[in-house]
C-alpha atoms as a PDB file:
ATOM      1  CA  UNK A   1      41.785 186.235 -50.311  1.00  0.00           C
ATOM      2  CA  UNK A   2      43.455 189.642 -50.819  1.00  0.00           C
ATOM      3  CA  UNK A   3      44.191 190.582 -54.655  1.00  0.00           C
ATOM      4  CA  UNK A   4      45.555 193.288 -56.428  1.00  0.00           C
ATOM      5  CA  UNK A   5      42.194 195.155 -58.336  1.00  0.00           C
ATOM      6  CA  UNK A   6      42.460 194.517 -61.910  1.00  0.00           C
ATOM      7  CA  UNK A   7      39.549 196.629 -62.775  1.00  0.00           C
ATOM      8  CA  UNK A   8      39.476 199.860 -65.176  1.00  0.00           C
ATOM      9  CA  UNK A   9      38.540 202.806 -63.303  1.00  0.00           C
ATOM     10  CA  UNK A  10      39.454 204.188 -60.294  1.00  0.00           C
ATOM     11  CA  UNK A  11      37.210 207.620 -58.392  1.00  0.00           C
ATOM     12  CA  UNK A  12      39.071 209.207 -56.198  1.00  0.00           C
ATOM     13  CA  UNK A  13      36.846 210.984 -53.456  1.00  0.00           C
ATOM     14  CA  UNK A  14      38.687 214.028 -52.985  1.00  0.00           C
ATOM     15  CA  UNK A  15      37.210 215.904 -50.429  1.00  0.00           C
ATOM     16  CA  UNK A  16      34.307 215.650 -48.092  1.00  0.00           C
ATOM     17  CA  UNK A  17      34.012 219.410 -47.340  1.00  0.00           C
ATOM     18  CA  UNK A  18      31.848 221.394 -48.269  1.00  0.00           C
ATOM     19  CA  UNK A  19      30.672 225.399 -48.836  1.00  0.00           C
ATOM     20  CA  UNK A  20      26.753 224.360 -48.429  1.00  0.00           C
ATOM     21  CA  UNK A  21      24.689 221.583 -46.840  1.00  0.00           C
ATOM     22  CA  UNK A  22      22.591 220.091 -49.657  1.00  0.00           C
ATOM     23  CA  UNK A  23      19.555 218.050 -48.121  1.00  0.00           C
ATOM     24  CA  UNK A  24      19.770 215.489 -50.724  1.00  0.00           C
ATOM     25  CA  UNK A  25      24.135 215.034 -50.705  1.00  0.00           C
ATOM     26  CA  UNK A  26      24.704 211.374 -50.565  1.00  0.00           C
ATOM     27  CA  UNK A  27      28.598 211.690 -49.240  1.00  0.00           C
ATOM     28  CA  UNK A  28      28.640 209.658 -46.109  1.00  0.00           C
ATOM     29  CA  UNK A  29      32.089 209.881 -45.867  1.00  0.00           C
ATOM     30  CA  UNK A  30      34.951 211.971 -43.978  1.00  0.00           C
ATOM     31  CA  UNK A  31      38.279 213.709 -44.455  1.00  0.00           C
ATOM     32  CA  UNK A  32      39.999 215.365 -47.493  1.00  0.00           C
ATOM     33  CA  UNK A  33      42.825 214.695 -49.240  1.00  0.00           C
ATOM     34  CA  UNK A  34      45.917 216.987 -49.338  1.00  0.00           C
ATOM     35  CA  UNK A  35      46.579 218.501 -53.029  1.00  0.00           C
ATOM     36  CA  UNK A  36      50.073 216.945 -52.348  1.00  0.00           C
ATOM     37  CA  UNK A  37      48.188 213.503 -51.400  1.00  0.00           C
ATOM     38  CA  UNK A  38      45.985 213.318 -53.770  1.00  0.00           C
ATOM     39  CA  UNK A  39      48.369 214.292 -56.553  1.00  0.00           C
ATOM     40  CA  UNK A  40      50.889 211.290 -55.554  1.00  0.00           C
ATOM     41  CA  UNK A  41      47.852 208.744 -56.009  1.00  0.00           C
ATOM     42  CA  UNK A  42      46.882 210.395 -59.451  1.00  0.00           C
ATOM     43  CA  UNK A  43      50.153 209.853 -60.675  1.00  0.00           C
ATOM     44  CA  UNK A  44      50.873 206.611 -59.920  1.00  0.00           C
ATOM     45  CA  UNK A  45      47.009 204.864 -60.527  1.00  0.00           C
ATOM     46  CA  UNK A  46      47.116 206.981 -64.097  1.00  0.00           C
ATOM     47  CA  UNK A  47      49.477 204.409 -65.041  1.00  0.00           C
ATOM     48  CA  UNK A  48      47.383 201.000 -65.017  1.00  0.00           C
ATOM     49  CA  UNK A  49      43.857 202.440 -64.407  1.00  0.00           C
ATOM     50  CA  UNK A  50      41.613 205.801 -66.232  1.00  0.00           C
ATOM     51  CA  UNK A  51      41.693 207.832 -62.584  1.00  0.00           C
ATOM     52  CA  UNK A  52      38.610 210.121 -62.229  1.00  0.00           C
ATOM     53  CA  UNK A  53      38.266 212.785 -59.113  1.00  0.00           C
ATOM     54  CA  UNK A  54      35.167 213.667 -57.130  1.00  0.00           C
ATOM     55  CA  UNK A  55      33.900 214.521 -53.589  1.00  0.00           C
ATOM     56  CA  UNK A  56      32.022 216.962 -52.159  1.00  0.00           C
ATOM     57  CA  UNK A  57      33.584 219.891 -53.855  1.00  0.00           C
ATOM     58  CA  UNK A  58      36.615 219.846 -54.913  1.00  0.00           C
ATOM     59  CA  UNK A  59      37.016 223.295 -57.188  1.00  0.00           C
ATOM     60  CA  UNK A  60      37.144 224.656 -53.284  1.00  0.00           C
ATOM     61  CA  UNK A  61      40.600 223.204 -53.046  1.00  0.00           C
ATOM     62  CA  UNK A  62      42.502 225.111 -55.836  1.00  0.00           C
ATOM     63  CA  UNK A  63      45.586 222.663 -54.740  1.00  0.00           C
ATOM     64  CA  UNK A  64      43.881 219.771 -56.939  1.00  0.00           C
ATOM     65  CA  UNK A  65      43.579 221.812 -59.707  1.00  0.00           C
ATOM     66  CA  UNK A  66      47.409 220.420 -60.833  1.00  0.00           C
ATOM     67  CA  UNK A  67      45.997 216.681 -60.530  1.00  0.00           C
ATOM     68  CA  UNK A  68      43.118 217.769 -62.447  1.00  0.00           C
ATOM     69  CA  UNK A  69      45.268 218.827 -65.394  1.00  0.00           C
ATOM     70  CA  UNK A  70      47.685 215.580 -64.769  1.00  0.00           C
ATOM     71  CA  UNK A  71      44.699 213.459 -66.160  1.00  0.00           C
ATOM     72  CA  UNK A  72      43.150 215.697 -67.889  1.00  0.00           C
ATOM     73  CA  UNK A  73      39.674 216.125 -66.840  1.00  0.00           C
ATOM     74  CA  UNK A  74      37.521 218.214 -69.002  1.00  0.00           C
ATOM     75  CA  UNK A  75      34.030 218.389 -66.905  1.00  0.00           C
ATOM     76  CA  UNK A  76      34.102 218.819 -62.863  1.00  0.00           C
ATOM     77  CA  UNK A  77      31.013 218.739 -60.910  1.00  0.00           C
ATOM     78  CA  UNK A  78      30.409 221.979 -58.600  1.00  0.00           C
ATOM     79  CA  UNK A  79      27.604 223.714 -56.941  1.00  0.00           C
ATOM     80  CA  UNK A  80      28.680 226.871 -58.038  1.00  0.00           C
ATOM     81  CA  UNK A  81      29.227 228.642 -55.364  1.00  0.00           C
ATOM     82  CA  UNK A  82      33.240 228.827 -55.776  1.00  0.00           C
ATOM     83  CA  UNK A  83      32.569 231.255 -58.391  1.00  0.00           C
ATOM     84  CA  UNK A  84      30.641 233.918 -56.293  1.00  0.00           C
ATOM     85  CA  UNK A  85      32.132 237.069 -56.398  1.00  0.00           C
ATOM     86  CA  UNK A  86      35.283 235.388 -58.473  1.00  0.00           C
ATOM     87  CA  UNK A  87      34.324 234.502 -61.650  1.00  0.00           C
ATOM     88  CA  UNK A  88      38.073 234.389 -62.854  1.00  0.00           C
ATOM     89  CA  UNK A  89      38.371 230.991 -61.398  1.00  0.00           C
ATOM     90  CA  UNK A  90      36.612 230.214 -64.851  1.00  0.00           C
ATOM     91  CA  UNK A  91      39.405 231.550 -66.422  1.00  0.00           C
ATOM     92  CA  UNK A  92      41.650 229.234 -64.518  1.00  0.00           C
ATOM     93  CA  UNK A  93      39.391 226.046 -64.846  1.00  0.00           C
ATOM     94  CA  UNK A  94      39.555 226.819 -68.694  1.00  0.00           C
ATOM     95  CA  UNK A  95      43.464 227.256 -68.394  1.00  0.00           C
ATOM     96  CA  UNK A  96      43.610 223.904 -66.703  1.00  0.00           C
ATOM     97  CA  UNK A  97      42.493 222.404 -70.134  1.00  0.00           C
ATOM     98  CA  UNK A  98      38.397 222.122 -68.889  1.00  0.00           C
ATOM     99  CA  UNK A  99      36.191 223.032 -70.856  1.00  0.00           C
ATOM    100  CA  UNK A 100      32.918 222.495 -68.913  1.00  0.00           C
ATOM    101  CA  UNK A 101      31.433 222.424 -66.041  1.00  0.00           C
ATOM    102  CA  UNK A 102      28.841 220.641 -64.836  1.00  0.00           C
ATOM    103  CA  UNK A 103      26.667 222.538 -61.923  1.00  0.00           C
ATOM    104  CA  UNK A 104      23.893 221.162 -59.537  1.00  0.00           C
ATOM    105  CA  UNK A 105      20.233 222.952 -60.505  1.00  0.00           C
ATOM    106  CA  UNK A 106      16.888 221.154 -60.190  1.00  0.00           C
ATOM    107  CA  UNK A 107      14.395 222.940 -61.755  1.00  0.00           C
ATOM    108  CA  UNK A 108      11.259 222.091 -59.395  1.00  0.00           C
ATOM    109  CA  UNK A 109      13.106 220.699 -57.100  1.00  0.00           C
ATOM    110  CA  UNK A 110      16.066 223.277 -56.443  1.00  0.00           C
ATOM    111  CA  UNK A 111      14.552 224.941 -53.182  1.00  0.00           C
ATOM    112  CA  UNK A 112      13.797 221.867 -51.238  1.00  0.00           C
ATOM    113  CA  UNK A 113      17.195 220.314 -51.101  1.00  0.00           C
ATOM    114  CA  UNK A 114      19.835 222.609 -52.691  1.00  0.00           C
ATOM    115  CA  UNK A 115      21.177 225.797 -50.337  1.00  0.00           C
ATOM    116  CA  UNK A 116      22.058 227.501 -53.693  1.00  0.00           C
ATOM    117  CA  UNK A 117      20.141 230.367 -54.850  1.00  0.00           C
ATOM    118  CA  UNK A 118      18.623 229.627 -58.799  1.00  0.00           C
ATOM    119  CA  UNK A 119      18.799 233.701 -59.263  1.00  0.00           C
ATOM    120  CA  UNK A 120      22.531 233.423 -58.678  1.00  0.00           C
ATOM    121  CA  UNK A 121      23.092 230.128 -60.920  1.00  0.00           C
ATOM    122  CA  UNK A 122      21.077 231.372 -63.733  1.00  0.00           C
ATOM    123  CA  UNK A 123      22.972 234.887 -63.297  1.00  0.00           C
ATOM    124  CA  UNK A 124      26.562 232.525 -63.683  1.00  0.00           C
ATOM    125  CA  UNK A 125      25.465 229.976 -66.317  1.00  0.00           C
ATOM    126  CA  UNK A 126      25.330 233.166 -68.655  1.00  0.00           C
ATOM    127  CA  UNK A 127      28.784 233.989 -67.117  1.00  0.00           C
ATOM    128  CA  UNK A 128      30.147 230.675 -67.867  1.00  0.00           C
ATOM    129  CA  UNK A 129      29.167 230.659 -71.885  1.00  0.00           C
ATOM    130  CA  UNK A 130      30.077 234.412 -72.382  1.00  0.00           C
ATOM    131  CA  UNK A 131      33.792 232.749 -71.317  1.00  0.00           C
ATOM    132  CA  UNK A 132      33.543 229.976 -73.674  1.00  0.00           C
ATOM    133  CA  UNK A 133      32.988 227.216 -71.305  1.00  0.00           C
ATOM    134  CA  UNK A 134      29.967 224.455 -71.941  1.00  0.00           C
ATOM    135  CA  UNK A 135      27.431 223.670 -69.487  1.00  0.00           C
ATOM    136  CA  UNK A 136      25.765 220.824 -67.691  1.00  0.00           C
ATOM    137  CA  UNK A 137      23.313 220.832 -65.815  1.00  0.00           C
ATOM    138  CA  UNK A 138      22.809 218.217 -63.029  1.00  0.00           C
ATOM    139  CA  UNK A 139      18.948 217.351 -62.144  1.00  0.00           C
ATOM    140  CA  UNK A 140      18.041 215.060 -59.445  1.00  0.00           C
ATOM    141  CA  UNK A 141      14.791 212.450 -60.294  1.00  0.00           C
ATOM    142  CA  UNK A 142      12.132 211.647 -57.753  1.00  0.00           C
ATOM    143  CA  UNK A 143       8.870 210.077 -57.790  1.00  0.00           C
ATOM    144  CA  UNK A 144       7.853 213.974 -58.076  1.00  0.00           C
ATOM    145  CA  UNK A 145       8.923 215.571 -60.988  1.00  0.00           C
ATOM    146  CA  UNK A 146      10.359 212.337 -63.237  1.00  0.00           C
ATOM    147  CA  UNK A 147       7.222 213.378 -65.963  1.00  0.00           C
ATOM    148  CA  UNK A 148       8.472 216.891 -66.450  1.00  0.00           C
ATOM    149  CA  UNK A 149      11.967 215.865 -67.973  1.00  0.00           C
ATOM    150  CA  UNK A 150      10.537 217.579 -71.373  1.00  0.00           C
ATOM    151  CA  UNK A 151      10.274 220.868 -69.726  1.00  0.00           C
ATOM    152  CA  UNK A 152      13.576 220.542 -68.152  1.00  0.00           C
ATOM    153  CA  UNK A 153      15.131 220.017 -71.438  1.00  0.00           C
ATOM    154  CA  UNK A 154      13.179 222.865 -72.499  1.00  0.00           C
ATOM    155  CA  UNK A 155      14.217 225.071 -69.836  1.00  0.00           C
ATOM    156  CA  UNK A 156      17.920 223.768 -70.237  1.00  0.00           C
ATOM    157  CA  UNK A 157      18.432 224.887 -73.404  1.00  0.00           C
ATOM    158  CA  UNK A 158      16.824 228.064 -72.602  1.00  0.00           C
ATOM    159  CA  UNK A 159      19.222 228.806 -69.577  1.00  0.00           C
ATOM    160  CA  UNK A 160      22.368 228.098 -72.124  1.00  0.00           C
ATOM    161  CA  UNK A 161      23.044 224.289 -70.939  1.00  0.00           C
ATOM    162  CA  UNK A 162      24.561 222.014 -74.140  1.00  0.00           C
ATOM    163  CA  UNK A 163      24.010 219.089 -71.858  1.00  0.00           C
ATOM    164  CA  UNK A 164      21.956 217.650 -69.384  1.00  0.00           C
ATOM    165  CA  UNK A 165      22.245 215.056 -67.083  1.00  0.00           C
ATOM    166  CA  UNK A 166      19.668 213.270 -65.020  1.00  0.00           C
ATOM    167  CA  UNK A 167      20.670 211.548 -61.772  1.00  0.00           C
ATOM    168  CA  UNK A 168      18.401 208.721 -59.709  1.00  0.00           C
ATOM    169  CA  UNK A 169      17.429 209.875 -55.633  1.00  0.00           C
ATOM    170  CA  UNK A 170      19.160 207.870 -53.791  1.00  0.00           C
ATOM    171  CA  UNK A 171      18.765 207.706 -50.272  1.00  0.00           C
ATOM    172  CA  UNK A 172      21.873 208.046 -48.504  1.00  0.00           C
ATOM    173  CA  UNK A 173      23.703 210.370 -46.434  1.00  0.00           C
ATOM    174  CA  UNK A 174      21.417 213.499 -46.087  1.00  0.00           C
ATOM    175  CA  UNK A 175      18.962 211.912 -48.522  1.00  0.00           C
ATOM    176  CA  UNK A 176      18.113 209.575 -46.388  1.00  0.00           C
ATOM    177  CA  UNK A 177      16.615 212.221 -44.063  1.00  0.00           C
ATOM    178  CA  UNK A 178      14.007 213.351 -46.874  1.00  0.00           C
ATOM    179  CA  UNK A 179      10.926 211.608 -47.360  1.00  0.00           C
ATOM    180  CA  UNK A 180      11.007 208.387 -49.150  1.00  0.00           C
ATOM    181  CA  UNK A 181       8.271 208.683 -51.066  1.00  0.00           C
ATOM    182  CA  UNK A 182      10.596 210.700 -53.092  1.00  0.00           C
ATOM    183  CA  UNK A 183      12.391 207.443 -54.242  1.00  0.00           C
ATOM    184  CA  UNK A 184      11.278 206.081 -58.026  1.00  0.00           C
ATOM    185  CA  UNK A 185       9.014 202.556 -58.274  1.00  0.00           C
ATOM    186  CA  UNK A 186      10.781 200.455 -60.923  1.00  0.00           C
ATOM    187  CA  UNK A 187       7.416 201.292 -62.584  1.00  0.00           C
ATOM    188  CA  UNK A 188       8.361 204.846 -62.546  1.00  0.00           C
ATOM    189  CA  UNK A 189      12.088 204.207 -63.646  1.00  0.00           C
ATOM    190  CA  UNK A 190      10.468 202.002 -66.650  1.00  0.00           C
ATOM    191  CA  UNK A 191       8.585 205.303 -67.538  1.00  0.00           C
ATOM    192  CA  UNK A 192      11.730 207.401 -66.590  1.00  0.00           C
ATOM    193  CA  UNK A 193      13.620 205.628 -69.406  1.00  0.00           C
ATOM    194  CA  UNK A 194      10.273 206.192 -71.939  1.00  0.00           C
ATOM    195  CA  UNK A 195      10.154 209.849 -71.364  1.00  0.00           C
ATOM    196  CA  UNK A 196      13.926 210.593 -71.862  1.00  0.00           C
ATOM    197  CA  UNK A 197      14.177 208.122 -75.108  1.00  0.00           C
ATOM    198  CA  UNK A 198      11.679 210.279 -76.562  1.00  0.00           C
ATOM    199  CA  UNK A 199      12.587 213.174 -75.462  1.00  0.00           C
ATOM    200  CA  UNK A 200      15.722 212.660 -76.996  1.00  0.00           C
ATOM    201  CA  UNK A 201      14.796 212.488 -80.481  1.00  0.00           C
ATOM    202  CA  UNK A 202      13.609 216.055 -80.230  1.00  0.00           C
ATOM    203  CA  UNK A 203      16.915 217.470 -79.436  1.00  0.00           C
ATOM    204  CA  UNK A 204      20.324 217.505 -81.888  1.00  0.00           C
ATOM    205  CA  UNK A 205      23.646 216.664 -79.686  1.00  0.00           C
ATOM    206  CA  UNK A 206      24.749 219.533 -80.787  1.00  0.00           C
ATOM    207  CA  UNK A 207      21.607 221.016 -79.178  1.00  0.00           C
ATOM    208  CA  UNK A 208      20.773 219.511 -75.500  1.00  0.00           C
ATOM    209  CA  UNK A 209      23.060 216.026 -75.087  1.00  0.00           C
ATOM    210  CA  UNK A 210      20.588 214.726 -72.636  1.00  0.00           C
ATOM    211  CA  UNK A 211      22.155 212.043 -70.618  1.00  0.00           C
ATOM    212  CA  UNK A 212      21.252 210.243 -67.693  1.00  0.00           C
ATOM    213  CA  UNK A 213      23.141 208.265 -64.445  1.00  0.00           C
ATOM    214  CA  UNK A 214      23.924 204.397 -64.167  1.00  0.00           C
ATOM    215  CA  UNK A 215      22.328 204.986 -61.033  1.00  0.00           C
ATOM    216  CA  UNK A 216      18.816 203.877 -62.340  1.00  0.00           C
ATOM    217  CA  UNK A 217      19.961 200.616 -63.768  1.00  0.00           C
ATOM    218  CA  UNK A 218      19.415 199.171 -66.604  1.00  0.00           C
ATOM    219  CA  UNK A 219      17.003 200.330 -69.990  1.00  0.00           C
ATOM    220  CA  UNK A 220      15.601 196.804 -70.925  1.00  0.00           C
ATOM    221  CA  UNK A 221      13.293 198.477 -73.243  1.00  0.00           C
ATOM    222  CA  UNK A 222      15.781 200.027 -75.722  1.00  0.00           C
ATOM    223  CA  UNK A 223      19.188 198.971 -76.646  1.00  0.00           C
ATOM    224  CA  UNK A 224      21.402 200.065 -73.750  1.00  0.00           C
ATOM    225  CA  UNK A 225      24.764 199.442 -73.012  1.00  0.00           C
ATOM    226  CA  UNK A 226      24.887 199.324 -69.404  1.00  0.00           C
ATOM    227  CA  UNK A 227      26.459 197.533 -66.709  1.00  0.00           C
ATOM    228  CA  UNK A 228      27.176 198.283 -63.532  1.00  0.00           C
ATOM    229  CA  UNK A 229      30.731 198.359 -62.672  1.00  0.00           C
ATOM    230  CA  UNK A 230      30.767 198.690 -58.949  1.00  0.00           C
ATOM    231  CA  UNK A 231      33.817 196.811 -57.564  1.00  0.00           C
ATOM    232  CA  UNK A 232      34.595 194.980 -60.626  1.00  0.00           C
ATOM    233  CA  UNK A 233      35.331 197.233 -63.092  1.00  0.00           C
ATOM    234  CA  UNK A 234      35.305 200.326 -61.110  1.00  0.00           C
ATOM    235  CA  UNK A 235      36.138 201.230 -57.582  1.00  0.00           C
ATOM    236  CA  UNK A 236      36.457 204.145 -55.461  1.00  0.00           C
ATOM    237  CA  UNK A 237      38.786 205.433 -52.510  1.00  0.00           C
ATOM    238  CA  UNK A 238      38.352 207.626 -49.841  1.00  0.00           C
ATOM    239  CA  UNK A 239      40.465 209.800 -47.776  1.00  0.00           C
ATOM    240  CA  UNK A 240      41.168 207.450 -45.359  1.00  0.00           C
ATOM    241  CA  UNK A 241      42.555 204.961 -48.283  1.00  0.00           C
ATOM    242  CA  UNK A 242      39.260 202.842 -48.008  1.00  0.00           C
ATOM    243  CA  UNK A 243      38.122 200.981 -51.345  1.00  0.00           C
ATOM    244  CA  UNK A 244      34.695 201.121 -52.226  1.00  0.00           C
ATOM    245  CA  UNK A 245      32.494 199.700 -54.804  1.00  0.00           C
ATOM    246  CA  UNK A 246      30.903 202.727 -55.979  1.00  0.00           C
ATOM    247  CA  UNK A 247      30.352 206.447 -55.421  1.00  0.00           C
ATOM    248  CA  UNK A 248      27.465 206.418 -53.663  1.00  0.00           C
ATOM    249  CA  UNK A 249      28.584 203.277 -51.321  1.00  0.00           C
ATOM    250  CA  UNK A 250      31.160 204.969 -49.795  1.00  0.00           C
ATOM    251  CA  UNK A 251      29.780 204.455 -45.757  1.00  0.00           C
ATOM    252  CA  UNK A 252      32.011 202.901 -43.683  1.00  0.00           C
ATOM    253  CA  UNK A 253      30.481 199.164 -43.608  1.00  0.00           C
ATOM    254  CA  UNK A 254      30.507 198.983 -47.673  1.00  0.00           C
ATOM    255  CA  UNK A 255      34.298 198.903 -47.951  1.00  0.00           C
ATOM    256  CA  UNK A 256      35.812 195.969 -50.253  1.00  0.00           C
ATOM    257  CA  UNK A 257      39.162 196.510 -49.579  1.00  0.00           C
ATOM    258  CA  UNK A 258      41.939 199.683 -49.270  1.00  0.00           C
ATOM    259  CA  UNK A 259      44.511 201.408 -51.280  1.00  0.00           C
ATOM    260  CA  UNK A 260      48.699 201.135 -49.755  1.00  0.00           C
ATOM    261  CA  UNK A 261      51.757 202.072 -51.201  1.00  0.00           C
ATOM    262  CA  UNK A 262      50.768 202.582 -54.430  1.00  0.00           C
ATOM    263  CA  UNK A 263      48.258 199.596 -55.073  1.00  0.00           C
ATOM    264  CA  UNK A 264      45.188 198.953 -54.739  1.00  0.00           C
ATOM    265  CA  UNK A 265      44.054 196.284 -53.021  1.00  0.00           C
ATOM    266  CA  UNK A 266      40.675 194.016 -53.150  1.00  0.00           C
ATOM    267  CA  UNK A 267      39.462 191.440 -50.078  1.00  0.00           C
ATOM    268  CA  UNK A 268      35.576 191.049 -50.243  1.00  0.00           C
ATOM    269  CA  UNK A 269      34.241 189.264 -53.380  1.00  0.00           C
ATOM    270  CA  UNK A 270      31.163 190.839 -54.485  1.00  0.00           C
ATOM    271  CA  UNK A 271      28.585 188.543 -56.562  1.00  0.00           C
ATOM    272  CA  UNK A 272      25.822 190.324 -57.878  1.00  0.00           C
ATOM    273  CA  UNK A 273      23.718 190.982 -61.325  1.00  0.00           C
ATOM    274  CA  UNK A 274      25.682 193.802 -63.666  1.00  0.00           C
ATOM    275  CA  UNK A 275      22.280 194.255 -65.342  1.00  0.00           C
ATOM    276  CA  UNK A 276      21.702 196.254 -62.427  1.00  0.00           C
ATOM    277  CA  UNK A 277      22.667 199.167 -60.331  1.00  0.00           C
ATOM    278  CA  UNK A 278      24.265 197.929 -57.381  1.00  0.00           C
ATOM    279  CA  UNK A 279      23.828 201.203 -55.311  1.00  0.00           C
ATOM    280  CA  UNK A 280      20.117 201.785 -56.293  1.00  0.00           C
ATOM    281  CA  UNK A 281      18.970 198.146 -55.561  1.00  0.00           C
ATOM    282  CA  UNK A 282      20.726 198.662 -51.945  1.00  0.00           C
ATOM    283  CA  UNK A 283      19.523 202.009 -50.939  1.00  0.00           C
ATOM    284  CA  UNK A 284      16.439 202.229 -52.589  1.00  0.00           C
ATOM    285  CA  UNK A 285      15.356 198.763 -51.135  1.00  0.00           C
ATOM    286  CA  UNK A 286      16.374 199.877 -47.924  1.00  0.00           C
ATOM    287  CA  UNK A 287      18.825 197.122 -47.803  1.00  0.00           C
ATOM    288  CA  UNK A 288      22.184 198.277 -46.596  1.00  0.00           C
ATOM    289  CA  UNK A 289      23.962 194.985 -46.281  1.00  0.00           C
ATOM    290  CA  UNK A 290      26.056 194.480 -49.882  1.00  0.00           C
END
């Protein structure tokens, strides 16, 4: 039965361009919206739903930088390279009412899947807090470098970051081209979840805010309070006006329903445990079939 979603958030996938191909990008998706498009379907979701915007990388299309402001997001992802040689797009980020970004670097990691150069990134992070913008840094998690989140944070703080933000491998689109002995052991998330609870008693907020994605379920350890939202509480929509369950289940075979004239619109029922990440328990278990 087809039914109007009556969920809470709503991730638009803006784009699925890109200036660099990451080995570890997850976006198995096509197409890009128009900044006309996508503006349209900010405006009229904002009204019954909190609309977020993603994709590839979007701060390449300057054209959604007018939706942006509509909804008032504060903290884009990038790679960084849209600032190369144009660091006055900062200017116009900050103008937009964002105040900061958060930017792809991986420590240990960086040179086998990211395209970016660290000399450049650590040359505009300074760039970034000398004009008054905050910084995140975004760290992928593997079976390989999991223990050394204390010398991230470390090194974070050291490189000007106020935040932090782990992410789970997941092993989709490119990713799932790497080796998958890359991808955590629910042993290894359990001590994933030890290292960064400790870890984070070391650091003020106001320090290092050291947070970490729903993408490696649920801390049963330590009072958490996750749930996974993925087609209940949350969906996502493509360029082709797809509905998906969750950002990294956007592959054509995952789609629950679509988005037309305005609405959006739900026809597969999914039944599965909240307690969990939907996306990690599929791709991780090499079980594509939701």
């Amino acid at each position: 039965m087809v039914k109007e979603f009556q969920g809470k958030y709503v991730t638009i996938m803006s784009c699925s361009d890109c200036n660099i191909k990451c080995k570890h990008c997850y976006i198995s998706y096509g197409g890009n919206f128009s900044g006309d498009q996508l503006y349209e379907m900010v405006s009229t979701l904002q009204n019954k739903y909190e609309v977020m915007i993603n994709g590839t990388e979007p701060l390449m299309h300057k054209e959604f930088l007018k939706s942006y402001k509509l909804i008032n997001i504060k903290s884009p992802i990038t790679n960084g390279l849209v600032f190369k040689d144009n660091y006055n797009y900062i200017d116009e980020l900050k103008q937009c009412g964002i105040n900061e970004l958060r930017i792809s670097y991986h420590f240990d990691l960086h040179e086998q899947i990211s395209q970016v150069d660290k000399a450049y990134l650590e040359n505009l992070f300074k760039e970034i807090r000398k004009r008054g913008l905050k910084l995140c840094l975004m760290c992928s998690i593997t079976s390989n470098n999991y223990k050394n989140i204390p010398i991230y944070c470390k090194k974070a703080v050291a490189l000007g970051a106020t935040a932090i933000k782990f992410t789970n491998f997941l092993s989709q689109g490119r990713a799932k081209n790497l080796d998958s002995n890359l991808i955590l052991s629910q042993k290894q998330i359990y001590e994933f979840f030890e290292i960064i609870n400790e870890v984070r008693t070391v650091y003020d907020k106001n320090i290092l805010e050291i947070r970490r994605c729903g993408s490696f379920g649920n801390d049963l350890n330590h009072k958490c309070n996750f749930k996974c939202d993925a087609g209940i509480g949350g969906v996502c929509i493509t360029p082709d006006c797809n509905v998906y369950p969750c950002i990294f289940l956007c592959k054509k075979g995952n789609e629950i329903g679509y988005y037309k004239d305005g609405k959006i619109y739900i026809d597969t029922d999914l039944k599965f445990n909240s307690t969990t990440c939907m996306a990690k328990d599929i791709l991780n278990n090499k079980n594509e079939v939701i």
